[in-house]
Protein backbone atom coordinates (compact mmCIF):
# COMPACT_ATOMS: atom_id res chain seq x y z
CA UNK A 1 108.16 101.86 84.61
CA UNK A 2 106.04 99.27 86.34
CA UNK A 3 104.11 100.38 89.18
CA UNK A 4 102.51 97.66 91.40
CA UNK A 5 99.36 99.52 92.44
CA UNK A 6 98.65 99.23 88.56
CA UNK A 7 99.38 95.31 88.34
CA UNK A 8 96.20 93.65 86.97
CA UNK A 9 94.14 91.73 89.48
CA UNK A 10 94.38 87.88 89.68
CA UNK A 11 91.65 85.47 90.36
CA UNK A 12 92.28 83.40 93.16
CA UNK A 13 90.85 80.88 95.49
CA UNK A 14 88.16 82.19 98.06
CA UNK A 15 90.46 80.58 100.58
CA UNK A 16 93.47 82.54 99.67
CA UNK A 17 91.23 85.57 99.55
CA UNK A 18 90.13 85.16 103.18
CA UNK A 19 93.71 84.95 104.37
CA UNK A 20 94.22 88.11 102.75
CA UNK A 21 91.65 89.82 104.74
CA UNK A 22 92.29 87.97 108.03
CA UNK A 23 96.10 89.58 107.73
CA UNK A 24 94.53 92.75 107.15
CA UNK A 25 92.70 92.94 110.24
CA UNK A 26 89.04 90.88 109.19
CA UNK A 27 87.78 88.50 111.33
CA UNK A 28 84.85 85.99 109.94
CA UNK A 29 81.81 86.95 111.14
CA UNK A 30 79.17 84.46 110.13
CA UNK A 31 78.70 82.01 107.87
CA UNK A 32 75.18 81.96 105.14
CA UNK A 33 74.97 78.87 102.98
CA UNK A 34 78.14 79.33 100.89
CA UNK A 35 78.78 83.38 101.80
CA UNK A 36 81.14 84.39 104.35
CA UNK A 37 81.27 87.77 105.59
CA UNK A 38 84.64 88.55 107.16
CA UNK A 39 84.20 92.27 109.54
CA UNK A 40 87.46 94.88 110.41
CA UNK A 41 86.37 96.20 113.83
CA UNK A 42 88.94 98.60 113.70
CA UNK A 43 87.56 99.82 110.63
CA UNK A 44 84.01 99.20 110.84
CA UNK A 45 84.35 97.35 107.11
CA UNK A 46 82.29 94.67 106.05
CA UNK A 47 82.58 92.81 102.98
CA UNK A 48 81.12 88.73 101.66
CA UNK A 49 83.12 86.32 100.27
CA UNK A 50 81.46 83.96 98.25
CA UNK A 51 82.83 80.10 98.60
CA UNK A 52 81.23 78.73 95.45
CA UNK A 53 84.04 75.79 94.63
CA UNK A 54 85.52 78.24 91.67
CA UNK A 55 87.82 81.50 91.77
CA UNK A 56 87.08 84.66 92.72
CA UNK A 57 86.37 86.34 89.15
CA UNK A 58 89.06 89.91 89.30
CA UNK A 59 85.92 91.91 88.74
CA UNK A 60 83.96 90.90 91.92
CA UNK A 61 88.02 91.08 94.02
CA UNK A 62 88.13 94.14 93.31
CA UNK A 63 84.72 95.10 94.23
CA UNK A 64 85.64 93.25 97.41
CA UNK A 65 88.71 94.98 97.89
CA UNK A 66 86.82 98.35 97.23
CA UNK A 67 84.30 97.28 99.96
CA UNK A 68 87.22 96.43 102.10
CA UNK A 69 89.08 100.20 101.45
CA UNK A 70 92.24 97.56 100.25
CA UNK A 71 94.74 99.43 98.27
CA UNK A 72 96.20 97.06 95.38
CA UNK A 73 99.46 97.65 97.14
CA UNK A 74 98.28 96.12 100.08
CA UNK A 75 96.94 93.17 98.57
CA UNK A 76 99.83 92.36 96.51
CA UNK A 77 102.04 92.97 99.56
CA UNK A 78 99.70 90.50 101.80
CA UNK A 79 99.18 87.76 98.66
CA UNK A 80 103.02 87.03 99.41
């Protein structure tokens, strides 16, 4: 049985990655060089997204996600 909270993380676009946390509640903050830090204020999570002109590696999305308190499920469910 495949379980979706167990799919493997992708690497995606730092674009498609802010969408993500914009539908789950982030708003962008500020902006530092090539760093954006996106803020839940119902939350009170922070987390940086790095816009370096590559993919987000899946090791670094899921520290992001982590940061974030994102479930997999969630993700996968806001990715579309």
């Amino acid at each position: 049985m495949f379980l979706i909270g167990m799919a493997k993380l992708p690497c995606i676009p730092p674009e498609k990655l802010a969408s993500i946390l914009e539908k789950c509640g982030f708003e962008l903050e500020r902006i530092s060089g090539s760093h954006h830090f996106y803020h839940n204020p119902e939350t009170k999570k922070s987390t940086v997204v790095p816009f370096h002109g590559y993919d987000v590696p899946k090791g670094l999305l899921n520290e992001i996600l982590k940061e974030a308190r994102i479930s997999r499920e969630e993700f996968f469910d806001k990715k579309g």
